[in-house]
C-alpha atoms as a PDB file:
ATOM      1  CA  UNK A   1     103.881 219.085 283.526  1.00  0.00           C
ATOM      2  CA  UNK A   2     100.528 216.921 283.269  1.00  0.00           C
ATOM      3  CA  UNK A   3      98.156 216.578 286.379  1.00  0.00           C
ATOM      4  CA  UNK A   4     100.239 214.663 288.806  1.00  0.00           C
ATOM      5  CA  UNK A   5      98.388 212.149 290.916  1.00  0.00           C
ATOM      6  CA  UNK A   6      96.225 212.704 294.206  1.00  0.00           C
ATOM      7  CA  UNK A   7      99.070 212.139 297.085  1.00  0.00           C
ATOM      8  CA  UNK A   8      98.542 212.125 300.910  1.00  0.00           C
ATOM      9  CA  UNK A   9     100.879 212.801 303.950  1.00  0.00           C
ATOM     10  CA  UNK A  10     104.318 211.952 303.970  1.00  0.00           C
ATOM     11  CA  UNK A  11     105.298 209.351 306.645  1.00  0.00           C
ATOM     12  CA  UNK A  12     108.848 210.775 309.156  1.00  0.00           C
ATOM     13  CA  UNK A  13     110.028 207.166 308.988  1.00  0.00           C
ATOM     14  CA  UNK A  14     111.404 206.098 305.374  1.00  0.00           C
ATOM     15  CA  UNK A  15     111.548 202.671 305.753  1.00  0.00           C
ATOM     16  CA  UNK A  16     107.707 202.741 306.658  1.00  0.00           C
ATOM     17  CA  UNK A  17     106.764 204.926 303.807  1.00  0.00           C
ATOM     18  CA  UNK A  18     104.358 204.058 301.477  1.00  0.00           C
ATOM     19  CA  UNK A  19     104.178 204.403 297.438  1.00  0.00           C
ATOM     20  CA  UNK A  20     102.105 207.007 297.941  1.00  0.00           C
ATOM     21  CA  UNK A  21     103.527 208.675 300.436  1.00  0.00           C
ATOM     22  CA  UNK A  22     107.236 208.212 299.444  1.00  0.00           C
ATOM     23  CA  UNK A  23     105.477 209.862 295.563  1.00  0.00           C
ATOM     24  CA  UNK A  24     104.260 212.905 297.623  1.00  0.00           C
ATOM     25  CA  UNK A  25     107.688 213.509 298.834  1.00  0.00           C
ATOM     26  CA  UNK A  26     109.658 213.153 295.939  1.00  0.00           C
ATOM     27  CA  UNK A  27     106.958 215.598 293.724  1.00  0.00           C
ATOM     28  CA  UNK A  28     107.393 218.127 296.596  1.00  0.00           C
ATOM     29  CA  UNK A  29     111.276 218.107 295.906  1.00  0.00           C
ATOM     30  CA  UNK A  30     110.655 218.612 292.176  1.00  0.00           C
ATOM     31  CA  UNK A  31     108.013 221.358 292.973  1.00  0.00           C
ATOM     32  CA  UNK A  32     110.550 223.319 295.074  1.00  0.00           C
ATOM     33  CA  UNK A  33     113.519 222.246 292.114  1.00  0.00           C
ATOM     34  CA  UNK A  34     115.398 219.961 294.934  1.00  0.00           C
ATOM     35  CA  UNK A  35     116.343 217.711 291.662  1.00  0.00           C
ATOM     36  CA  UNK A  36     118.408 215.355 293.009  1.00  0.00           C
ATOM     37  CA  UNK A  37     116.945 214.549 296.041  1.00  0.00           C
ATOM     38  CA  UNK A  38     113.798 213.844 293.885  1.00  0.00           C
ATOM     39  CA  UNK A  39     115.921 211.573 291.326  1.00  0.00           C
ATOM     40  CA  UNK A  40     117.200 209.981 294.559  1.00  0.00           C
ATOM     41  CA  UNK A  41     112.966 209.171 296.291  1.00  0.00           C
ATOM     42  CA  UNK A  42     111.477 208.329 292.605  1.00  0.00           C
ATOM     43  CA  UNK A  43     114.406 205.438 292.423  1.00  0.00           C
ATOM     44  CA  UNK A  44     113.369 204.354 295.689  1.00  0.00           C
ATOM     45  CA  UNK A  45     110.109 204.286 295.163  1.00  0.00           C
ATOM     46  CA  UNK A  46     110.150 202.275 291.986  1.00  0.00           C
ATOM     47  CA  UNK A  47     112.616 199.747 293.803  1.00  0.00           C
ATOM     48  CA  UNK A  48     110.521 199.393 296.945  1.00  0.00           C
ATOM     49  CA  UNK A  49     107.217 199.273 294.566  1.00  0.00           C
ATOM     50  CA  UNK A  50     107.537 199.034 290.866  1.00  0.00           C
ATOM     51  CA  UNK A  51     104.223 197.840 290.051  1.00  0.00           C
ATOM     52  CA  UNK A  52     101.297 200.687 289.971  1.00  0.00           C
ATOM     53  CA  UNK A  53     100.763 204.129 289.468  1.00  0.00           C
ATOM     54  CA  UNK A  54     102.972 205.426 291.583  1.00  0.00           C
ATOM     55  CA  UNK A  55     105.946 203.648 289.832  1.00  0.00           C
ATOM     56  CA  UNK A  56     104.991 204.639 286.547  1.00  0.00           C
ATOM     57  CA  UNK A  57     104.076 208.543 287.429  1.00  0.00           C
ATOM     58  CA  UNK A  58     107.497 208.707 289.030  1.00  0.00           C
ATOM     59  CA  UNK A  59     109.509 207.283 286.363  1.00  0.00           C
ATOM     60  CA  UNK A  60     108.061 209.883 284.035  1.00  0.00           C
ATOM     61  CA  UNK A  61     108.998 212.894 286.702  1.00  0.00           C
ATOM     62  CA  UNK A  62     111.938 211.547 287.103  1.00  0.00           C
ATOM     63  CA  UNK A  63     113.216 211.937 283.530  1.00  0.00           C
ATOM     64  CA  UNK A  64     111.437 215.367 283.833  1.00  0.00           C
ATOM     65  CA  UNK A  65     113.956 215.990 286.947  1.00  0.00           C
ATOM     66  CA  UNK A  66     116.967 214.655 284.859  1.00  0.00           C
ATOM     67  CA  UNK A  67     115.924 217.465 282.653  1.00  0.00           C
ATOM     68  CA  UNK A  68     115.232 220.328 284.773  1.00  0.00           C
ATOM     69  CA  UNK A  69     118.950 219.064 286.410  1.00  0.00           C
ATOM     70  CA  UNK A  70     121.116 219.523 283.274  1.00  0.00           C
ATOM     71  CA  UNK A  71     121.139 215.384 282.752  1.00  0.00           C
ATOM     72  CA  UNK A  72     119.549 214.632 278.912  1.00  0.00           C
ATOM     73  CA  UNK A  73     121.406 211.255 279.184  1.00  0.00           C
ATOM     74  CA  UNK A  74     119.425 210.010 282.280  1.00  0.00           C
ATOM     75  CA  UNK A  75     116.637 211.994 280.988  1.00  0.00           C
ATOM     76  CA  UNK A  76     116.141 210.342 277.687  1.00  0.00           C
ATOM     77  CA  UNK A  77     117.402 206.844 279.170  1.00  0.00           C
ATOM     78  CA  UNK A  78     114.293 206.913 281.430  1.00  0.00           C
ATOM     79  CA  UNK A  79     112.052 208.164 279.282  1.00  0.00           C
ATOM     80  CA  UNK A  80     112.884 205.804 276.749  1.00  0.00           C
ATOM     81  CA  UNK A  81     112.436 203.285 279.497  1.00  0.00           C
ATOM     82  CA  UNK A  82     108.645 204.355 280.312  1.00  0.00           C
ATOM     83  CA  UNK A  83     108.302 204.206 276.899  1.00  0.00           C
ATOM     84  CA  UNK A  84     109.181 200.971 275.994  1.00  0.00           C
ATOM     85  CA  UNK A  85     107.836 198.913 279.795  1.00  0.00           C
ATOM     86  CA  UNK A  86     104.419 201.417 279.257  1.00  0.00           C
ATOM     87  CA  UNK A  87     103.457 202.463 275.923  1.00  0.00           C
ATOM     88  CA  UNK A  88      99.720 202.151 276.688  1.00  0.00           C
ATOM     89  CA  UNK A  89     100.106 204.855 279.470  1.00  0.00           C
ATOM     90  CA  UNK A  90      98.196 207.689 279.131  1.00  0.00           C
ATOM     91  CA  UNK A  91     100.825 210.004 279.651  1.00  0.00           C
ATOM     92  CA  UNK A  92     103.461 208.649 277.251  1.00  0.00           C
ATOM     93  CA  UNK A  93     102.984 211.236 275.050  1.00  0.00           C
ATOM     94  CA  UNK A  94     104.920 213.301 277.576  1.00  0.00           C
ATOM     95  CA  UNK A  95     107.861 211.245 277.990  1.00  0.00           C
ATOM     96  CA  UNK A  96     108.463 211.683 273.711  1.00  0.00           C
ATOM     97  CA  UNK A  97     108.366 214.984 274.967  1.00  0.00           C
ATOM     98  CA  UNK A  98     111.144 215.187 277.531  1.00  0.00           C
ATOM     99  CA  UNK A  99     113.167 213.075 274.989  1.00  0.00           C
ATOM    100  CA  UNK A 100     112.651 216.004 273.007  1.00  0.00           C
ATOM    101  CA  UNK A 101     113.647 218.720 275.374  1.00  0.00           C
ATOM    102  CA  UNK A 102     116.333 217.132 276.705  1.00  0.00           C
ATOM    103  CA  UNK A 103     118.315 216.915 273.615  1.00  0.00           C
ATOM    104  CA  UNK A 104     116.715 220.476 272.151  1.00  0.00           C
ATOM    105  CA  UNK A 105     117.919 222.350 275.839  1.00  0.00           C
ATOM    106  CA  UNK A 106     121.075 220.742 276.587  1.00  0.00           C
ATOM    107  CA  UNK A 107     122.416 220.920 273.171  1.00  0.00           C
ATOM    108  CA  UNK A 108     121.180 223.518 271.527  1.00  0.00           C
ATOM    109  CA  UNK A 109     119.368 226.442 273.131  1.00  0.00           C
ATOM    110  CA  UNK A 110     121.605 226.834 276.051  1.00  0.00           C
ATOM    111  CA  UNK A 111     124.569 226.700 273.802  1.00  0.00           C
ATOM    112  CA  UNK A 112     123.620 229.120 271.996  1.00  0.00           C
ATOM    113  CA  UNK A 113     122.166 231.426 274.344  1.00  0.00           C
ATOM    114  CA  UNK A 114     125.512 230.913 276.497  1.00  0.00           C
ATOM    115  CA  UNK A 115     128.361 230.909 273.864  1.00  0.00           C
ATOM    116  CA  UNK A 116     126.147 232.768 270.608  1.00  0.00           C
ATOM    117  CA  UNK A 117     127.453 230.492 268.677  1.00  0.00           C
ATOM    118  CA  UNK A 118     125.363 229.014 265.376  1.00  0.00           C
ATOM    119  CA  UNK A 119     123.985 225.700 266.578  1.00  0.00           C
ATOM    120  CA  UNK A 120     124.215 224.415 262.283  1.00  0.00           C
ATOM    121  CA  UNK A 121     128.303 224.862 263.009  1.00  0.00           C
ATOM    122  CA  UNK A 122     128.235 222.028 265.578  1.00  0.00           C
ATOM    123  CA  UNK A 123     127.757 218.391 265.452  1.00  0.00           C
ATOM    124  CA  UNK A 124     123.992 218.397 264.199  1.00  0.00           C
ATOM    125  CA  UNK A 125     123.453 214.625 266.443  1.00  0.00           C
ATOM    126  CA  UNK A 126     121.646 216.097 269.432  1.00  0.00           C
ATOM    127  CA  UNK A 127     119.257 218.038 266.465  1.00  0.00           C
ATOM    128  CA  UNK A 128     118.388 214.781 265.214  1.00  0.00           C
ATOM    129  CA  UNK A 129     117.817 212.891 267.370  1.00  0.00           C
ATOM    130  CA  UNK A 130     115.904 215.831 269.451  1.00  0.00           C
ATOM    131  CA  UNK A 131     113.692 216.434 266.035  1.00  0.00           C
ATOM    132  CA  UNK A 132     112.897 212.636 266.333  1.00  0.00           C
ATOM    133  CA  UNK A 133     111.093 212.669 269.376  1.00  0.00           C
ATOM    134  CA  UNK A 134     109.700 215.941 268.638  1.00  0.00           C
ATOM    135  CA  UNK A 135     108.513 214.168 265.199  1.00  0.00           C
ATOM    136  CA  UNK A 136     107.470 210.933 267.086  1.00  0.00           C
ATOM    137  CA  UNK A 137     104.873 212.559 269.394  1.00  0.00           C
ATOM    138  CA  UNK A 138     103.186 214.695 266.620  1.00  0.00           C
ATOM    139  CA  UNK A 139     103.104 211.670 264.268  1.00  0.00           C
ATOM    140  CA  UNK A 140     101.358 209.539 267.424  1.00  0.00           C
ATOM    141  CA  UNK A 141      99.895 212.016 269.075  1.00  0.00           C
ATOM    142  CA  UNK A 142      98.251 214.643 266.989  1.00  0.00           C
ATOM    143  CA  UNK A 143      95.955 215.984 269.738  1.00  0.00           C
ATOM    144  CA  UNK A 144      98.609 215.904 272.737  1.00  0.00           C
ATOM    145  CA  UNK A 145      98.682 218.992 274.942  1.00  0.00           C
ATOM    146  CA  UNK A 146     102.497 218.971 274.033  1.00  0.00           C
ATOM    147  CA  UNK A 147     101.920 218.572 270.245  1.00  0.00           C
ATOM    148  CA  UNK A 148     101.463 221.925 269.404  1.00  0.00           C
ATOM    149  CA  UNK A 149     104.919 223.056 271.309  1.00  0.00           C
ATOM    150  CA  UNK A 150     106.884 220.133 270.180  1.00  0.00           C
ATOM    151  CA  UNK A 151     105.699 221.719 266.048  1.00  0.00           C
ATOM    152  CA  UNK A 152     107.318 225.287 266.706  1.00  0.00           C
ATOM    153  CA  UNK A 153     110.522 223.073 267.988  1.00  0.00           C
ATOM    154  CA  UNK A 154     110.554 220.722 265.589  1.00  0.00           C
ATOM    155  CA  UNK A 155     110.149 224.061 262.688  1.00  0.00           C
ATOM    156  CA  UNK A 156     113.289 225.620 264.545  1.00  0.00           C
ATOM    157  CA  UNK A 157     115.368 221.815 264.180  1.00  0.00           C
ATOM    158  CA  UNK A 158     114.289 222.213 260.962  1.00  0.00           C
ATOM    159  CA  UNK A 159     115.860 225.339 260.073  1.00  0.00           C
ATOM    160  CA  UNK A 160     118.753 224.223 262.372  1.00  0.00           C
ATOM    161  CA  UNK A 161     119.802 221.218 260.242  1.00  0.00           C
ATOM    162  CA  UNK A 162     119.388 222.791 256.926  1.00  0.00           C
ATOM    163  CA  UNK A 163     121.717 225.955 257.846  1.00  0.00           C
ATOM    164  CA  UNK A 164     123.944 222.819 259.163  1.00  0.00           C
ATOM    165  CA  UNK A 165     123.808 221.443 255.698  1.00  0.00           C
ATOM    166  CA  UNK A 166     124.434 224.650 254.165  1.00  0.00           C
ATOM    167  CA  UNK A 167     127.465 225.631 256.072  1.00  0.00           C
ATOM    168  CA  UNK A 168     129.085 221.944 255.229  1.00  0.00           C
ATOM    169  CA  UNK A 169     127.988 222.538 251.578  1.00  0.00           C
ATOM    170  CA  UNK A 170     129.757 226.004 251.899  1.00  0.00           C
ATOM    171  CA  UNK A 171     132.633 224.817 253.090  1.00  0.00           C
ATOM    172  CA  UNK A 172     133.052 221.984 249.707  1.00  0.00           C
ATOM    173  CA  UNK A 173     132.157 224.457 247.560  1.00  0.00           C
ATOM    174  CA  UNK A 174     135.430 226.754 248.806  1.00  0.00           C
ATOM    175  CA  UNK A 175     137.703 223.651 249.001  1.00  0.00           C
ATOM    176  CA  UNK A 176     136.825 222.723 245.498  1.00  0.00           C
ATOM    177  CA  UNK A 177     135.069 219.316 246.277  1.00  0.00           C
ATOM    178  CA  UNK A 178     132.102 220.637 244.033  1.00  0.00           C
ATOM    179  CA  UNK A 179     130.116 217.247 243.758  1.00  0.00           C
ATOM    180  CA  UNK A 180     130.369 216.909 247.324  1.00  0.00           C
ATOM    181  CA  UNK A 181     128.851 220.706 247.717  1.00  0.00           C
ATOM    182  CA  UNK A 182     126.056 219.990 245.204  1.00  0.00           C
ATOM    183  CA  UNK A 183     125.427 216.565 247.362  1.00  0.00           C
ATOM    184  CA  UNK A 184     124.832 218.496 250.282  1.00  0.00           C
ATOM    185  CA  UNK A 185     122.676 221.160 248.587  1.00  0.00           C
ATOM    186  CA  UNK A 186     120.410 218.521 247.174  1.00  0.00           C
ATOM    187  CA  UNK A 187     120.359 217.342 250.551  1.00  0.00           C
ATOM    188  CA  UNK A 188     118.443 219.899 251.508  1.00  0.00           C
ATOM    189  CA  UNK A 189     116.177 220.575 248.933  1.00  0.00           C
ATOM    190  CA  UNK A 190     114.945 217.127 249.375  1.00  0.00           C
ATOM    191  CA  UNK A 191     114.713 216.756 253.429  1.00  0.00           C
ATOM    192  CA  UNK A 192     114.160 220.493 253.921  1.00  0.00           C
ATOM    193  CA  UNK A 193     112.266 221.464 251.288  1.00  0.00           C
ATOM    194  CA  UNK A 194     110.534 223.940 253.418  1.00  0.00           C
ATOM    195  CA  UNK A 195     113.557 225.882 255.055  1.00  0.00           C
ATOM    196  CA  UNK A 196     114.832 229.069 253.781  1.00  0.00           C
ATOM    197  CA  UNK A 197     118.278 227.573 253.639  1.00  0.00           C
ATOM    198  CA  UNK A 198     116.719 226.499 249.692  1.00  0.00           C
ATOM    199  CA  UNK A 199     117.702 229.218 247.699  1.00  0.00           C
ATOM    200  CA  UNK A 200     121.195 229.388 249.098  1.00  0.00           C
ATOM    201  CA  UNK A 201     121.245 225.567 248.288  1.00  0.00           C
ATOM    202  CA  UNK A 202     120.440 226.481 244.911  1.00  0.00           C
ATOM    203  CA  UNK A 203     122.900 229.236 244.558  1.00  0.00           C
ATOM    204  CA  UNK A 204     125.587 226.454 245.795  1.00  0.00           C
ATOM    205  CA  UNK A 205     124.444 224.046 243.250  1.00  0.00           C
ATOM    206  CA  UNK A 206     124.816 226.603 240.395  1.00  0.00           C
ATOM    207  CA  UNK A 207     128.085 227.743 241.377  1.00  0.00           C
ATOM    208  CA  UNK A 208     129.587 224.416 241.489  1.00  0.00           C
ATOM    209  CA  UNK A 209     127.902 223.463 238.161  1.00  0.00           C
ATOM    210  CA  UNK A 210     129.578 226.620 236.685  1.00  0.00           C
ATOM    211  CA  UNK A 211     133.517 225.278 238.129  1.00  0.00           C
ATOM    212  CA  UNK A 212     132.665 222.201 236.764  1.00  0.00           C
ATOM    213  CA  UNK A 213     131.692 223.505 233.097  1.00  0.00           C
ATOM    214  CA  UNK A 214     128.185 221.970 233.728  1.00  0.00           C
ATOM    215  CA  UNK A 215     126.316 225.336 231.982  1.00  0.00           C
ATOM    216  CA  UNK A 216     122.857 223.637 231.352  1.00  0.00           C
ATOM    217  CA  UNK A 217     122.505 222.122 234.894  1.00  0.00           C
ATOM    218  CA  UNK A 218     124.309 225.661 236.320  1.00  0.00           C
ATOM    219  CA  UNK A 219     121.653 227.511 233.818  1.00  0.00           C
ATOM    220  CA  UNK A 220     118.882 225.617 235.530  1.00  0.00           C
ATOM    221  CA  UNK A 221     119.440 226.141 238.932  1.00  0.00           C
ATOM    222  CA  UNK A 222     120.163 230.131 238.383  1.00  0.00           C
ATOM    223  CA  UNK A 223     116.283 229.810 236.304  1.00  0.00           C
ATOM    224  CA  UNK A 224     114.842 228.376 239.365  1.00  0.00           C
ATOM    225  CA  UNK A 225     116.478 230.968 241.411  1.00  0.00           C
ATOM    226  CA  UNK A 226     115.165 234.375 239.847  1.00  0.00           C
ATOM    227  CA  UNK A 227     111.744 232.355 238.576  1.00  0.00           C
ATOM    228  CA  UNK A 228     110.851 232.055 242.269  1.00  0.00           C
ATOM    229  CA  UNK A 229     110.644 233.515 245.771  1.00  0.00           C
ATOM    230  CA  UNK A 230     111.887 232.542 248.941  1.00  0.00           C
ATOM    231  CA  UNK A 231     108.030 230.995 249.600  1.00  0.00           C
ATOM    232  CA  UNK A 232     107.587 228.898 246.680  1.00  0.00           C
ATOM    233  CA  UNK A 233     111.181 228.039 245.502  1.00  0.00           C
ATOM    234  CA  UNK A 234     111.311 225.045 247.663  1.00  0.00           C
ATOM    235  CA  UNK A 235     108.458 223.098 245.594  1.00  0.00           C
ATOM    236  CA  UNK A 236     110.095 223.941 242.318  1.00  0.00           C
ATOM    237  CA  UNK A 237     112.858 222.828 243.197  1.00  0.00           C
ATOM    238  CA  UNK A 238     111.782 219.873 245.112  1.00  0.00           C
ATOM    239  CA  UNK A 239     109.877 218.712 241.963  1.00  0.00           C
ATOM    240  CA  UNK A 240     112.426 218.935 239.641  1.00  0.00           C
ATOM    241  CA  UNK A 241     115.106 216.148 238.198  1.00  0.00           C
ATOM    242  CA  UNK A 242     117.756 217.966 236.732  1.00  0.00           C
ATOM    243  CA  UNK A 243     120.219 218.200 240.273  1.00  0.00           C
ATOM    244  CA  UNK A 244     120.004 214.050 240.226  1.00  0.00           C
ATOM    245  CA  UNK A 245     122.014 213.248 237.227  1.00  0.00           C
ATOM    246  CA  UNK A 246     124.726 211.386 238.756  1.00  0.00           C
ATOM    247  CA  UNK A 247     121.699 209.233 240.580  1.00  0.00           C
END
């Protein structure tokens, strides 16, 4: 979390409260992980005063709180809201980054810490969209606190989407829908040119070359295969022509 503001002493009567004071609440309650009650003050706050500081601090811990709580929906709702009413703030860097977590914990970590199941076999939607906000604050923000972070993620979605892409590809190849297979595979090689999913998009593309009696583009791909390793087949590949005939 970023520096929050200097608060002072909550007031006992609510109605009386002031932004500041009804802020020092509500970041007490997210200090001590009393989520919802902190959801519940930040919305007050911003209704009773949603012009200042105050208002604009809370909207961004209250995303973080829809976060921390198990909500991305909320989560990336409100940061997308701070976003959009505040993009001159000096903390909006941090609300591309709960966008990102949300999406990157709720979808994929947890699931596959909790079930162990392969986050590339499910719907790869929460990836995306949590490797676009990942993408959007190191792209805006290059020297954000949260840039360096939101890189290791955004190397793990990475990886993610191209074993996604892979297993889909797998799964044409062994129905026998081989253009479809060698669409996917190229699919990586050109948006994931640096994942080590490559050379098993490579081996897919000359397997489905050979069942289609396509022996110079099959020839090719098995070239590029034993000519390079893991490290540098990826920019062979990714320069090459040859898998875009039917472009």
């Amino acid at each position: 979390m970023f520096t929050p503001l200097p608060t002072g002493d909550a007031s006992d009567t609510a109605n009386t409260q002031t932004a500041e004071e009804l802020y020092h609440q509500a970041k007490t309650e997210l200090d001590d992980g009393g989520y919802s009650t902190a959801i519940k003050l930040y919305e007050t706050l911003q209704s009773r005063y949603p012009y200042g500081i105050y208002a604009q601090q809370s909207m961004l811990e209250m995303a973080y709180a829809y976060y921390k709580q198990g909500e991305p929906d909320p989560a990336i709702s409100t940061a997308d809201r701070f976003i959009k009413q505040f993009p001159n703030n000096a903390h909006v860097d941090y609300a591309y980054y709960v966008k990102g977590l949300a999406t990157f914990n709720g979808e994929i970590s947890v699931l596959s810490k909790i079930s162990g199941q392969d986050p590339s076999e499910r719907d790869p939607q929460a990836a995306e969209d949590s490797f676009n906000a990942f993408k959007d604050l190191v792209t805006r923000f290059p020297n954000s606190k949260y840039t360096a972070d939101s890189r290791l993620r955004l190397q793990y979605l990475t990886n993610a989407l191209a074993r996604h892409e892979l297993h889909v590809a797998s799964y044409y190849l062994r129905r026998g829908a081989y253009i479809a297979a060698v669409n996917r595979a190229q699919g990586i090689l050109k948006t994931y040119p640096n994942s080590p999913s490559t050379r098993e998009a490579l081996q897919i593309m000359a397997d489905a070359y050979d069942a289609m009696n396509m022996k110079e583009l099959s020839d090719d791909a098995k070239r590029i295969l034993a000519k390079n390793n893991s490290s540098t087949v990826s920019s062979t590949a990714n320069s090459a022509s040859w898998w875009q005939f039917w472009k």
